[in-house]
PDB file of N, CA and C in Angstrom:
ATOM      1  N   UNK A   1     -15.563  -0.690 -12.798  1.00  0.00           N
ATOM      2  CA  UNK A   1     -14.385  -0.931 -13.607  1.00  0.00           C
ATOM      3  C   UNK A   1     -13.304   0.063 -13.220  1.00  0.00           C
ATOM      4  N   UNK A   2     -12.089  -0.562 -13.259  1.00  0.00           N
ATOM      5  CA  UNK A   2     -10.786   0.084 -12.530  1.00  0.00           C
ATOM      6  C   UNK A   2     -10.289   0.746 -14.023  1.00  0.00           C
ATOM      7  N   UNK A   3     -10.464   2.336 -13.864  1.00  0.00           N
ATOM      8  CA  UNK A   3      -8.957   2.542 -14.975  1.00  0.00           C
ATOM      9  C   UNK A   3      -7.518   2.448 -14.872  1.00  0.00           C
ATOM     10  N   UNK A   4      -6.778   2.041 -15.466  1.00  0.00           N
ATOM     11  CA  UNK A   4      -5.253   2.376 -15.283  1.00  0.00           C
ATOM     12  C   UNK A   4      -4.877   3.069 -15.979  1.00  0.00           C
ATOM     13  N   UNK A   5      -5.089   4.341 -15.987  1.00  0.00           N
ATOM     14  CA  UNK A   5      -4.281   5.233 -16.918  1.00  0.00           C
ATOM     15  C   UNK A   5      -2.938   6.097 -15.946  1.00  0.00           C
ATOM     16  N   UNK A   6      -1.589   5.564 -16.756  1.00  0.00           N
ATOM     17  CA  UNK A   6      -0.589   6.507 -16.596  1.00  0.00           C
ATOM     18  C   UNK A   6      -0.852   7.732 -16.870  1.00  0.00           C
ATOM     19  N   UNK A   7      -0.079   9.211 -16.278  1.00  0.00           N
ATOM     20  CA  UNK A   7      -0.165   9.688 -17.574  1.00  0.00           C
ATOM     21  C   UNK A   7       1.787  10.152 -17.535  1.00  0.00           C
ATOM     22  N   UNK A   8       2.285  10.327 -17.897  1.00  0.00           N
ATOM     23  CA  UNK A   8       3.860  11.055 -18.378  1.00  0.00           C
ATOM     24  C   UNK A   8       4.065  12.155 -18.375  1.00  0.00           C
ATOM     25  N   UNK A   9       4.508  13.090 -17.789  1.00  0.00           N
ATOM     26  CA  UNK A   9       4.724  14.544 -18.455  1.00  0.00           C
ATOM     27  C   UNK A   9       6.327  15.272 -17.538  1.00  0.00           C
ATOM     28  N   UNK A  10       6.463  15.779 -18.201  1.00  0.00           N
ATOM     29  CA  UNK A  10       7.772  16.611 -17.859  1.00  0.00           C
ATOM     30  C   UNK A  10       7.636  17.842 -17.573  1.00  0.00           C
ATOM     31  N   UNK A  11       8.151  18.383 -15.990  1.00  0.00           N
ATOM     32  CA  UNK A  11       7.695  19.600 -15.426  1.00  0.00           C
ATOM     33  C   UNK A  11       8.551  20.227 -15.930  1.00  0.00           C
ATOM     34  N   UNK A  12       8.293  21.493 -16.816  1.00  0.00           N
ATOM     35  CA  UNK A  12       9.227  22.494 -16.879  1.00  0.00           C
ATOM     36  C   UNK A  12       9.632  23.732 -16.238  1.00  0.00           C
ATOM     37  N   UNK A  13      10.324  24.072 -15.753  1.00  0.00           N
ATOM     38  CA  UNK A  13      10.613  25.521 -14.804  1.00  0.00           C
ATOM     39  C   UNK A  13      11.421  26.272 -15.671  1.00  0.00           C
ATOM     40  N   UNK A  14      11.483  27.398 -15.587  1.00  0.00           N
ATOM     41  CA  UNK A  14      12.696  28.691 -15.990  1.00  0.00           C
ATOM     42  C   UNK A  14      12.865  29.835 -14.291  1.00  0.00           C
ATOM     43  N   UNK A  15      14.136  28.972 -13.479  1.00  0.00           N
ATOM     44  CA  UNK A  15      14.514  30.005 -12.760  1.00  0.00           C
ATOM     45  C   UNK A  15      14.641  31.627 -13.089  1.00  0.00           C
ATOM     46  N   UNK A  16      13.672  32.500 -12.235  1.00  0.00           N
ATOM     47  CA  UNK A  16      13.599  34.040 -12.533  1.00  0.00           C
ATOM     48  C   UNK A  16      14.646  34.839 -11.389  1.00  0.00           C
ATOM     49  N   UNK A  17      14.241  34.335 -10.264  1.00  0.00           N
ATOM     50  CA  UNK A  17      15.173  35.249  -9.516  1.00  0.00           C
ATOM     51  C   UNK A  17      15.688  34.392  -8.074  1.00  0.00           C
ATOM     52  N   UNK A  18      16.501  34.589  -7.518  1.00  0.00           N
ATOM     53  CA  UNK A  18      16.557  34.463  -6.162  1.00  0.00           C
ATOM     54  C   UNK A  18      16.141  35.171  -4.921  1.00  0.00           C
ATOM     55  N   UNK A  19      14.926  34.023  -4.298  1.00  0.00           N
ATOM     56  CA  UNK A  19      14.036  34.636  -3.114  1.00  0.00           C
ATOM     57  C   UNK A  19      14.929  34.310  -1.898  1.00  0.00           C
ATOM     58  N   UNK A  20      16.001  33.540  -1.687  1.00  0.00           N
ATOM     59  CA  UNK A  20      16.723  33.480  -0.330  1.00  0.00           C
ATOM     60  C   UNK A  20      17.588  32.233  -0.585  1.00  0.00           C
ATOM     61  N   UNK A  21      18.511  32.229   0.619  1.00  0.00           N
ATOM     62  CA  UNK A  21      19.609  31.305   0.356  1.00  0.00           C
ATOM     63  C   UNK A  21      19.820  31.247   1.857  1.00  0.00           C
ATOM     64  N   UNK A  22      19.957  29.325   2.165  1.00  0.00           N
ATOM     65  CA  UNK A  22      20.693  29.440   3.758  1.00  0.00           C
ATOM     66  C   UNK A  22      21.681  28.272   3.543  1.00  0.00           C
ATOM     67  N   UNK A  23      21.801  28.042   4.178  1.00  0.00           N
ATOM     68  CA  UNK A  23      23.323  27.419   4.661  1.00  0.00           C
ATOM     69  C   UNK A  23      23.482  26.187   3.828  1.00  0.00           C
ATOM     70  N   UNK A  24      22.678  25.693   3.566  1.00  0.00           N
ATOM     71  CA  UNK A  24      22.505  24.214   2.422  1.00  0.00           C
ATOM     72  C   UNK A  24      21.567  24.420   1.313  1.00  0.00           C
ATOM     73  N   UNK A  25      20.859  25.505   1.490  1.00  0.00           N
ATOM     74  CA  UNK A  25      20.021  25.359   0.310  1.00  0.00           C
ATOM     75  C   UNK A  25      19.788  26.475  -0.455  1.00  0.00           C
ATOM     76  N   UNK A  26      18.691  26.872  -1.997  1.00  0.00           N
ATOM     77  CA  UNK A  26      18.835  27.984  -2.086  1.00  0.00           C
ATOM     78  C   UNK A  26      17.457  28.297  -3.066  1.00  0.00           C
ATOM     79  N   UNK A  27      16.488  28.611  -2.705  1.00  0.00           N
ATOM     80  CA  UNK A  27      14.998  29.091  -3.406  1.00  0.00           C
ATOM     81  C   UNK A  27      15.052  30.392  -4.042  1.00  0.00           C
ATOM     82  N   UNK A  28      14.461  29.957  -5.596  1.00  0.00           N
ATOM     83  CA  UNK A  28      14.498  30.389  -6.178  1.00  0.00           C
ATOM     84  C   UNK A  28      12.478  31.033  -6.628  1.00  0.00           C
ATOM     85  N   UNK A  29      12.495  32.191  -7.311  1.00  0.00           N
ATOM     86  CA  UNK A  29      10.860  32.319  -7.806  1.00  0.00           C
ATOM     87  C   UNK A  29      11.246  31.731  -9.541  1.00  0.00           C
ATOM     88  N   UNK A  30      10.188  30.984  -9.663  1.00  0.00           N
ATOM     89  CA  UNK A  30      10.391  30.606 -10.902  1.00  0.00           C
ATOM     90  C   UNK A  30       8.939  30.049 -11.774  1.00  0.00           C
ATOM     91  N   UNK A  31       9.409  29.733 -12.777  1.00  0.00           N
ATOM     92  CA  UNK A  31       8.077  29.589 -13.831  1.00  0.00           C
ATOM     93  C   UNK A  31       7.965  28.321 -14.269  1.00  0.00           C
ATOM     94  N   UNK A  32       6.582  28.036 -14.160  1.00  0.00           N
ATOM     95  CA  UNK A  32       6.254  26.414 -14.690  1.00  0.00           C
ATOM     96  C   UNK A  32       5.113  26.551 -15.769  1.00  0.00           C
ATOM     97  N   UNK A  33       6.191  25.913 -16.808  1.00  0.00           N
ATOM     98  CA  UNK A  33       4.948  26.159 -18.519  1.00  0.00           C
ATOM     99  C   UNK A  33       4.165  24.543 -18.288  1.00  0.00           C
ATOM    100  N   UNK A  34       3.544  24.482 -19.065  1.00  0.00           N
ATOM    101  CA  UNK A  34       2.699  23.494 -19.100  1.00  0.00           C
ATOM    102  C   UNK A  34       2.272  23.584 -20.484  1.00  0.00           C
ATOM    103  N   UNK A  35       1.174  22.553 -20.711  1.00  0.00           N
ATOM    104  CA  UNK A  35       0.421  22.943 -22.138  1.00  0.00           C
ATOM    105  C   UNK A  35      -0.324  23.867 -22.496  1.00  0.00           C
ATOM    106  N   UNK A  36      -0.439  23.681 -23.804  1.00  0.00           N
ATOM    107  CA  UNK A  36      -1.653  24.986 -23.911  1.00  0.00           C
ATOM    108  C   UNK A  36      -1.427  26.779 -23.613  1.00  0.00           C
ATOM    109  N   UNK A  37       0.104  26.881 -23.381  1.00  0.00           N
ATOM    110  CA  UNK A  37       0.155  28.094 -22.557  1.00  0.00           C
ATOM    111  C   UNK A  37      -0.020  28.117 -21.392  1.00  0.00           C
ATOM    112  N   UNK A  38      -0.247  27.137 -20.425  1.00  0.00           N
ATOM    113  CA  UNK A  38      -0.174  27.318 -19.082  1.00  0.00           C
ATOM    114  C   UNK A  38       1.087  27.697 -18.650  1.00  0.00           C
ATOM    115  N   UNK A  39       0.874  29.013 -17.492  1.00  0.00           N
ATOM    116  CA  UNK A  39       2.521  29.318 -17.052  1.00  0.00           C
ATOM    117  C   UNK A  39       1.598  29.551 -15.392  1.00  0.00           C
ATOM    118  N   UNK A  40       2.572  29.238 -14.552  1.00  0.00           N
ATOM    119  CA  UNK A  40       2.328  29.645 -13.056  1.00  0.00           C
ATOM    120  C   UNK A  40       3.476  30.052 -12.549  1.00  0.00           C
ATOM    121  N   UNK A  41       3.484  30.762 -11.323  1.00  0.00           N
ATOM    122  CA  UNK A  41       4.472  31.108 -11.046  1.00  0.00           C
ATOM    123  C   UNK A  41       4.351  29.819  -9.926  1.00  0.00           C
ATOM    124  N   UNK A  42       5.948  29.777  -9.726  1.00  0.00           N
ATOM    125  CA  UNK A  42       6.169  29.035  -8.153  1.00  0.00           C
ATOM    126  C   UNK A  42       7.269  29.186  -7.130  1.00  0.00           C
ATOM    127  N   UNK A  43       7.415  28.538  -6.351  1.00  0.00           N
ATOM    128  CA  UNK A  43       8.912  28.664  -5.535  1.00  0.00           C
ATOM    129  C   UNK A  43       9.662  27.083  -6.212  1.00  0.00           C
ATOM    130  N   UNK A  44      11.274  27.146  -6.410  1.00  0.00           N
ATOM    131  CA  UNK A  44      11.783  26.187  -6.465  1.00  0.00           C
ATOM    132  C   UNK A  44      12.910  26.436  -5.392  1.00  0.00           C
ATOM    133  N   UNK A  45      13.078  25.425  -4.517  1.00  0.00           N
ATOM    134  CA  UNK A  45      13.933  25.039  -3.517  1.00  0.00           C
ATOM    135  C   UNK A  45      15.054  23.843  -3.906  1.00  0.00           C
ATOM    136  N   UNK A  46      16.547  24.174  -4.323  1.00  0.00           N
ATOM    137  CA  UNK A  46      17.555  23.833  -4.697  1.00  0.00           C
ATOM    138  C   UNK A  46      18.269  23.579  -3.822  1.00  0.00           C
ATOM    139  N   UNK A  47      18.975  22.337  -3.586  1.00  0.00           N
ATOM    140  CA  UNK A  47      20.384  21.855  -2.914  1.00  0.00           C
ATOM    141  C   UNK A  47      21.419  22.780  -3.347  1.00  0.00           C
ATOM    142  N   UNK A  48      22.332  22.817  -2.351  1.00  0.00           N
ATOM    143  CA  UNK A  48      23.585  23.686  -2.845  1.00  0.00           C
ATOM    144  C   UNK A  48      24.170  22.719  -3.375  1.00  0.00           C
ATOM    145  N   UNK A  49      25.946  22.889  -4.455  1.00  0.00           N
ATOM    146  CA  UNK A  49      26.274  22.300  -4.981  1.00  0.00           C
ATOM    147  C   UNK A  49      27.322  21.553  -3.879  1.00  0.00           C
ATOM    148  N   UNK A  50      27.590  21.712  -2.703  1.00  0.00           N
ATOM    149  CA  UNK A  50      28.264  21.469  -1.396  1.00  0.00           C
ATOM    150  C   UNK A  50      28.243  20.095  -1.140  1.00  0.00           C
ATOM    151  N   UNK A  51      26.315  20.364  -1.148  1.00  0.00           N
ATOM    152  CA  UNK A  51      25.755  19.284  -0.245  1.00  0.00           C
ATOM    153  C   UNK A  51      25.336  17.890  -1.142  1.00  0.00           C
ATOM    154  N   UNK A  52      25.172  18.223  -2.788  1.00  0.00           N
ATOM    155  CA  UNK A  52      24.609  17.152  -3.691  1.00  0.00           C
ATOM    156  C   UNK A  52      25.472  15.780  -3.362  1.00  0.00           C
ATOM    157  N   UNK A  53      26.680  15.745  -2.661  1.00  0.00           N
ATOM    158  CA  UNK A  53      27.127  14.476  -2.763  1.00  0.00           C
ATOM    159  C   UNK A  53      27.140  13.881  -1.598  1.00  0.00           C
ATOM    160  N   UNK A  54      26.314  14.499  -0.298  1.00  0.00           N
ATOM    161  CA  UNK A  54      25.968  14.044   0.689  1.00  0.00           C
ATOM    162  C   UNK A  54      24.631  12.963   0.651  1.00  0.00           C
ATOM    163  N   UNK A  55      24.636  11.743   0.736  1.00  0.00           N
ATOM    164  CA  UNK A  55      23.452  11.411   1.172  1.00  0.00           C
ATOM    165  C   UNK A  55      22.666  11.272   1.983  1.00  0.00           C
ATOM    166  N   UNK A  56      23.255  11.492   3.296  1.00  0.00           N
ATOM    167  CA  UNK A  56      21.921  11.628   4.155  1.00  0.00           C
ATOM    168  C   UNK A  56      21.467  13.134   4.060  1.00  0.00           C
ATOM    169  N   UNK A  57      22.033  14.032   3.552  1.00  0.00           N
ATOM    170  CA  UNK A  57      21.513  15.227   3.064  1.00  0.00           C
ATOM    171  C   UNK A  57      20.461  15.248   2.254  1.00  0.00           C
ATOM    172  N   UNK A  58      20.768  14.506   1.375  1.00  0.00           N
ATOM    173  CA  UNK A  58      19.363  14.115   0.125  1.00  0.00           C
ATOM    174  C   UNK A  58      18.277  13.570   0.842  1.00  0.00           C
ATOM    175  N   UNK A  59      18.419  12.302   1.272  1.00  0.00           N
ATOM    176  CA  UNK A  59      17.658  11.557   2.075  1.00  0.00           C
ATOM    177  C   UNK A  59      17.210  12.962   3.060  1.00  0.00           C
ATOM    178  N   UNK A  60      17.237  13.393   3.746  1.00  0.00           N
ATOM    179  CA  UNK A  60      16.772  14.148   4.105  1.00  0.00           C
ATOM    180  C   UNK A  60      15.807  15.269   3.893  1.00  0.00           C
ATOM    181  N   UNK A  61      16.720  15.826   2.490  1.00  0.00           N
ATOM    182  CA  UNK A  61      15.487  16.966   1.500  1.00  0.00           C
ATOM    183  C   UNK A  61      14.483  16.227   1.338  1.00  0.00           C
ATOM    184  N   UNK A  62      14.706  15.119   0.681  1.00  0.00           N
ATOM    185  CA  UNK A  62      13.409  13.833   0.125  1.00  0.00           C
ATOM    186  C   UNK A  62      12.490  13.771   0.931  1.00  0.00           C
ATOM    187  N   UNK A  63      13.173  13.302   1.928  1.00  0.00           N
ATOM    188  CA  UNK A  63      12.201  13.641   3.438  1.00  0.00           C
ATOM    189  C   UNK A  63      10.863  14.412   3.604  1.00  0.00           C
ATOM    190  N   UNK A  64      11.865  15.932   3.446  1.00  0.00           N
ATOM    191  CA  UNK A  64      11.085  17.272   3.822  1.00  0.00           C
ATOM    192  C   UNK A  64      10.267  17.074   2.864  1.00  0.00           C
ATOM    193  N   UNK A  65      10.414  17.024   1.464  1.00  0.00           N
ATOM    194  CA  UNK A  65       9.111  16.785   0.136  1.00  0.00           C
ATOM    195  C   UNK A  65       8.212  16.228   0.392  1.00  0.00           C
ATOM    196  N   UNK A  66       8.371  14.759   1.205  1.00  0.00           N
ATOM    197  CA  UNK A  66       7.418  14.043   0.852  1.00  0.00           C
ATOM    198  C   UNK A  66       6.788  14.337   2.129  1.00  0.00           C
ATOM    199  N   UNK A  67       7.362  14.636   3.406  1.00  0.00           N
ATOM    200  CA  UNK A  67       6.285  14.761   4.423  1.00  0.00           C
ATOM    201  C   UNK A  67       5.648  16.098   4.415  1.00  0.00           C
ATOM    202  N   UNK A  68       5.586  17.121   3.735  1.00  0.00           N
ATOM    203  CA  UNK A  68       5.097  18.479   3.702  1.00  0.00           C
ATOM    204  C   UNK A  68       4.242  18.350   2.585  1.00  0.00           C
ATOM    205  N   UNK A  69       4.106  17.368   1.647  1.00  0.00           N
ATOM    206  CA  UNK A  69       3.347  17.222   0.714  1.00  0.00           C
ATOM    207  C   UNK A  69       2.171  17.273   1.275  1.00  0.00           C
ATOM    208  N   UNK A  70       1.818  16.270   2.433  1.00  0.00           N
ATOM    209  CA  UNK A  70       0.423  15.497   2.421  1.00  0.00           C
ATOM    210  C   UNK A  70      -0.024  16.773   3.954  1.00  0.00           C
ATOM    211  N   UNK A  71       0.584  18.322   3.919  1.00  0.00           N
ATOM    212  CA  UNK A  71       0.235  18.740   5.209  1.00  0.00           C
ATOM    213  C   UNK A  71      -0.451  19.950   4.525  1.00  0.00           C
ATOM    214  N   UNK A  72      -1.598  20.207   4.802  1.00  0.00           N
ATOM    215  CA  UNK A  72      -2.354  21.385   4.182  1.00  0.00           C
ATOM    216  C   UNK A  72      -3.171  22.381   5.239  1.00  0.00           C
ATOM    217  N   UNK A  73      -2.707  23.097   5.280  1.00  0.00           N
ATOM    218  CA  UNK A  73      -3.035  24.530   6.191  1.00  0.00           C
ATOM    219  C   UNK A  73      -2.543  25.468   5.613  1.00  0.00           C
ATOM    220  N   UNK A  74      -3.459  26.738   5.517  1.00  0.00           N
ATOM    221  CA  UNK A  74      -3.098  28.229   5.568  1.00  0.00           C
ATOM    222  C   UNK A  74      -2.012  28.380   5.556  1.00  0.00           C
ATOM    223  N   UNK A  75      -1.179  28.475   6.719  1.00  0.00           N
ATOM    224  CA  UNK A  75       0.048  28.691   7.427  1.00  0.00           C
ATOM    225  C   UNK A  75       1.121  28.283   6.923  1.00  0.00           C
ATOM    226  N   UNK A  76       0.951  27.000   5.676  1.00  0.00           N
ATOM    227  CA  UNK A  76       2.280  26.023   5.193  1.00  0.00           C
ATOM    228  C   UNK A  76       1.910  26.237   4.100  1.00  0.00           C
ATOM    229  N   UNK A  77       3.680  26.502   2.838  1.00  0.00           N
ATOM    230  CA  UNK A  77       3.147  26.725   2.026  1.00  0.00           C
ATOM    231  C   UNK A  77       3.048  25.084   0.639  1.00  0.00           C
ATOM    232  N   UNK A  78       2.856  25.266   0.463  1.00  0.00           N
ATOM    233  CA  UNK A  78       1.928  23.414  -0.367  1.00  0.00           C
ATOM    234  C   UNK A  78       3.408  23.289  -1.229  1.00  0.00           C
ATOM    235  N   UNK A  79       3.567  22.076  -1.050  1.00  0.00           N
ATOM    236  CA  UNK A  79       4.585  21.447  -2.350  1.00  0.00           C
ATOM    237  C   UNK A  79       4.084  20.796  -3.172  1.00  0.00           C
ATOM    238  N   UNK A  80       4.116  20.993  -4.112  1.00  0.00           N
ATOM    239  CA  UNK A  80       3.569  21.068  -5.572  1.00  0.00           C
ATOM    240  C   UNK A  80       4.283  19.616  -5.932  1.00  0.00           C
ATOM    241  N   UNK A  81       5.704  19.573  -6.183  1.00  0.00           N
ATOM    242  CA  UNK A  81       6.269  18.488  -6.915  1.00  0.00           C
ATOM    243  C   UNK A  81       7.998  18.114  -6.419  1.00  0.00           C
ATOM    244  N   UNK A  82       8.261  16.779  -6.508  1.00  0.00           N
ATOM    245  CA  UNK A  82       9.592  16.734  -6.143  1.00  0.00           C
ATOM    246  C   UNK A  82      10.135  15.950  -7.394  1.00  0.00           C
ATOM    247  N   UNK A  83      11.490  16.818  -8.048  1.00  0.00           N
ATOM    248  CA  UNK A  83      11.779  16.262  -8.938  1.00  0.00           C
ATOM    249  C   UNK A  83      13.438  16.110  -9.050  1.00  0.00           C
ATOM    250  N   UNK A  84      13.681  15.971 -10.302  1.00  0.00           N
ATOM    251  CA  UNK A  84      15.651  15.535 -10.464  1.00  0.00           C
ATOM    252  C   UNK A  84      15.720  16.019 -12.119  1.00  0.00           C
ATOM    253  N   UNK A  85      16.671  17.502 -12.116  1.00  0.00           N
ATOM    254  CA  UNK A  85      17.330  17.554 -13.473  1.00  0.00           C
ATOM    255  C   UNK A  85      18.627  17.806 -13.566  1.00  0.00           C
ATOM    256  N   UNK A  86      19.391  17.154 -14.212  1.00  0.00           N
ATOM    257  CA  UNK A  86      20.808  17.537 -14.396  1.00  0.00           C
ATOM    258  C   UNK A  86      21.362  16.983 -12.833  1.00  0.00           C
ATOM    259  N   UNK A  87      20.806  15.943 -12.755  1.00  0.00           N
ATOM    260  CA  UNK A  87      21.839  14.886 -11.170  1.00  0.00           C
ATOM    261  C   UNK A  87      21.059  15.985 -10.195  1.00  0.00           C
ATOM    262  N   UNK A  88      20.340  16.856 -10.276  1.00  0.00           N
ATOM    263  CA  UNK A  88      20.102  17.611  -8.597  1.00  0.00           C
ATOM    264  C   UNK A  88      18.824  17.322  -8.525  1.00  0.00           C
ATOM    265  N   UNK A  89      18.317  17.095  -7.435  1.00  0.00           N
ATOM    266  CA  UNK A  89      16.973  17.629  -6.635  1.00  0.00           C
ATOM    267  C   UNK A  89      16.598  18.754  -6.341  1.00  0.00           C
ATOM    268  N   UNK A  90      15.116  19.005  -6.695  1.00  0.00           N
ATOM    269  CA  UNK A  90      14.736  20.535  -6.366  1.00  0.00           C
ATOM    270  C   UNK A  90      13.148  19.757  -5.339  1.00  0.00           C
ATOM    271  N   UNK A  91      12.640  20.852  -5.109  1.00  0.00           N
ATOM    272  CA  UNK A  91      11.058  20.690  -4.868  1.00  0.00           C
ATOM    273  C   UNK A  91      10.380  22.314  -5.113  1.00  0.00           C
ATOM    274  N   UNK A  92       9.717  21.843  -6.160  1.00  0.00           N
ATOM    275  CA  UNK A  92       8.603  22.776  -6.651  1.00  0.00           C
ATOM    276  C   UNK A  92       7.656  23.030  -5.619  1.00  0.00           C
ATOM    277  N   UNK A  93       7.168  24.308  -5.032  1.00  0.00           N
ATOM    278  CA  UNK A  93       6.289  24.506  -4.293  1.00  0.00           C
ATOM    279  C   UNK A  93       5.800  26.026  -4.608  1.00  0.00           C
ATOM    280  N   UNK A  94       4.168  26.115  -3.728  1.00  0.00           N
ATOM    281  CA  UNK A  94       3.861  27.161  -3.730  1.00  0.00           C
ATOM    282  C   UNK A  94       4.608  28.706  -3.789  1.00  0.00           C
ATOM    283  N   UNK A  95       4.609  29.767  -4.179  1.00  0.00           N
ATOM    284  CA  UNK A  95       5.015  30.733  -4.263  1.00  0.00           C
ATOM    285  C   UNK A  95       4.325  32.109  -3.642  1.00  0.00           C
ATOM    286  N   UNK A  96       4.619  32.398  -2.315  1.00  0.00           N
ATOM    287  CA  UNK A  96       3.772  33.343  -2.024  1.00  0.00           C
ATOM    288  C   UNK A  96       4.135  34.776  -2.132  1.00  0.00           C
ATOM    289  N   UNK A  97       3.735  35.366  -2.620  1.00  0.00           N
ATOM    290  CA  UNK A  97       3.749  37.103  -2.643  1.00  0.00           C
ATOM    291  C   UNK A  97       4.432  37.968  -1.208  1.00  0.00           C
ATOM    292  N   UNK A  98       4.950  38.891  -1.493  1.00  0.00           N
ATOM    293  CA  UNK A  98       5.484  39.812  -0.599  1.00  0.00           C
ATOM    294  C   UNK A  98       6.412  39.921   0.262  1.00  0.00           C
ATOM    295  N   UNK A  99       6.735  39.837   1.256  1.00  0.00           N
ATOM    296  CA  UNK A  99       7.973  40.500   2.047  1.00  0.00           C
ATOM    297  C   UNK A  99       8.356  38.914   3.085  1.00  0.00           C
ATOM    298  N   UNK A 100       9.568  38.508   3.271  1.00  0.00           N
ATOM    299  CA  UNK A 100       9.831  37.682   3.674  1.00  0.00           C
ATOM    300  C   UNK A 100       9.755  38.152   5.068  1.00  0.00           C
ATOM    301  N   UNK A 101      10.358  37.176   6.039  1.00  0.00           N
ATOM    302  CA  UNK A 101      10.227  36.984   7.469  1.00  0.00           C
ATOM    303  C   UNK A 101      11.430  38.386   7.705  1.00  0.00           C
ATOM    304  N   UNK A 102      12.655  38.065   7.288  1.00  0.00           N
ATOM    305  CA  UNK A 102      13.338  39.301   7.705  1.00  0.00           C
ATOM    306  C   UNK A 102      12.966  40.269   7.032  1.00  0.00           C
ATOM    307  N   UNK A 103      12.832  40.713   6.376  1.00  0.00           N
ATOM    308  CA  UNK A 103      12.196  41.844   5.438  1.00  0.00           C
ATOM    309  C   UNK A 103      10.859  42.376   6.311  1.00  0.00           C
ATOM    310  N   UNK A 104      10.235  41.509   7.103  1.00  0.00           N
ATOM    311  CA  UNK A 104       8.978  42.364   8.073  1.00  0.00           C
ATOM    312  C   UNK A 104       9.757  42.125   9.276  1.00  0.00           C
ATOM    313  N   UNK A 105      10.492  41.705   9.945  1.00  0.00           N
ATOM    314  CA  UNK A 105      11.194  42.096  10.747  1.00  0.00           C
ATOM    315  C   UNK A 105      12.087  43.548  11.124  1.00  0.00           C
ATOM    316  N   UNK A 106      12.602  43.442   9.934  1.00  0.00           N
ATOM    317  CA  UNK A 106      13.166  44.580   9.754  1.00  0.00           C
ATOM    318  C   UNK A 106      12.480  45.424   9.835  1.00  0.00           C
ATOM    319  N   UNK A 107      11.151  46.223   8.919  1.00  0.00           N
ATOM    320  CA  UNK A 107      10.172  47.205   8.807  1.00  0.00           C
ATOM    321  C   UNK A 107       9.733  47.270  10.584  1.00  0.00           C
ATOM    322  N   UNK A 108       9.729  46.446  11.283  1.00  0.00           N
ATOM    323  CA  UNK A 108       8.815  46.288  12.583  1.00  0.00           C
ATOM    324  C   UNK A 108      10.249  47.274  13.031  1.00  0.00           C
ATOM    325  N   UNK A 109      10.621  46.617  13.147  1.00  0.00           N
ATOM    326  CA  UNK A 109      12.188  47.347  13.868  1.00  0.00           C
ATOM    327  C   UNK A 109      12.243  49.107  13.336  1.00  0.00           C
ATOM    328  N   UNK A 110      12.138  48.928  12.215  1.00  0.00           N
ATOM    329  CA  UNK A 110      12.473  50.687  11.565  1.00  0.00           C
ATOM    330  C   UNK A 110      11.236  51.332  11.826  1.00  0.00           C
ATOM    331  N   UNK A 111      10.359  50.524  13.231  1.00  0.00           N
ATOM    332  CA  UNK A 111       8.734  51.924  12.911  1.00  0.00           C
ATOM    333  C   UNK A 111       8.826  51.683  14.468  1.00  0.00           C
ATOM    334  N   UNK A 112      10.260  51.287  15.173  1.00  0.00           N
ATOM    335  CA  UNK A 112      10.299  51.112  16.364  1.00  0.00           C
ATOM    336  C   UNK A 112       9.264  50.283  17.502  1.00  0.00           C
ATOM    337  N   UNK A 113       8.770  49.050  16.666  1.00  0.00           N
ATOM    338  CA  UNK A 113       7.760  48.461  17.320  1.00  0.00           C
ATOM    339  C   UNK A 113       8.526  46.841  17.640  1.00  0.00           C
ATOM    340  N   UNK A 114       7.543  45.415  18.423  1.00  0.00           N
ATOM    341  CA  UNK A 114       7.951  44.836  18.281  1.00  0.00           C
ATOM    342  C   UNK A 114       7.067  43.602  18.423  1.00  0.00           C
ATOM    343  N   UNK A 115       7.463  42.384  18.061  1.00  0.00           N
ATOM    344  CA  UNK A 115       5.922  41.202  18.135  1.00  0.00           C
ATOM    345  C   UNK A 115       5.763  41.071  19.449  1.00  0.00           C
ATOM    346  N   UNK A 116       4.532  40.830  19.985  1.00  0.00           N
ATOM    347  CA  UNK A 116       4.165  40.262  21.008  1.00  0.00           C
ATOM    348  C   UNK A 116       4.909  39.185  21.610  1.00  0.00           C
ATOM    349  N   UNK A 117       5.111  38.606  22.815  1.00  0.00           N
ATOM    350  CA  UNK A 117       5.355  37.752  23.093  1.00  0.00           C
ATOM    351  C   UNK A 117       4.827  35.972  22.712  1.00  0.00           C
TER     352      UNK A 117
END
């Protein structure tokens, strides 16, 4: 026997800080409540307000959501959810701890070292 159960729910976030910003877009660390007291932390990745009236821009973010969804390795970090509040698109994703790409770049540089080829 087949179930069909929907179920409904509404993701909530509270943007905490800004983890980086590039040229179209802008990720944020932020918080997702749930029931019961569930809170997680995550990354949310925001359209600039530039680009919201571009559509192949959208079409594009949409894109990136849905094909990074179904890709799971170590190395990538997991998207959680793609959603729409207040007319924008975000995508909820993993949130990882510690020092970004320039931020260990930099440190490599200030201990006078450099990556391998």
């Amino acid at each position: 026997m087949k179930d069909n159960i929907t179920i409904h729910d509404s993701f909530r976030y509270e943007l905490i800080r800004k983890i980086a910003e590039g040229g179209m877009g802008v990720v944020y660390e932020a918080r997702q409540y749930g029931a019961r007291d569930f809170t997680k932390t995550v990354a949310i990745k925001l359209i600039k307000e530039g680009f919201l009236d571009q559509p192949m821009f959208l079409k594009n973010f949409i894109g990136e959501a849905k094909l990074v969804a179904n890709l799971i390795h170590t190395n990538i970090v997991q998207t959680y959810h793609l959603g729409e509040a207040n007319g924008k698109c975000y995508i909820a994703m993993e949130y990882i701890h510690g020092m970004n790409l320039d931020q260990f770049l930099q440190l490599i540089d200030a201990n006078g070292r450099s990556l391998p080829p």
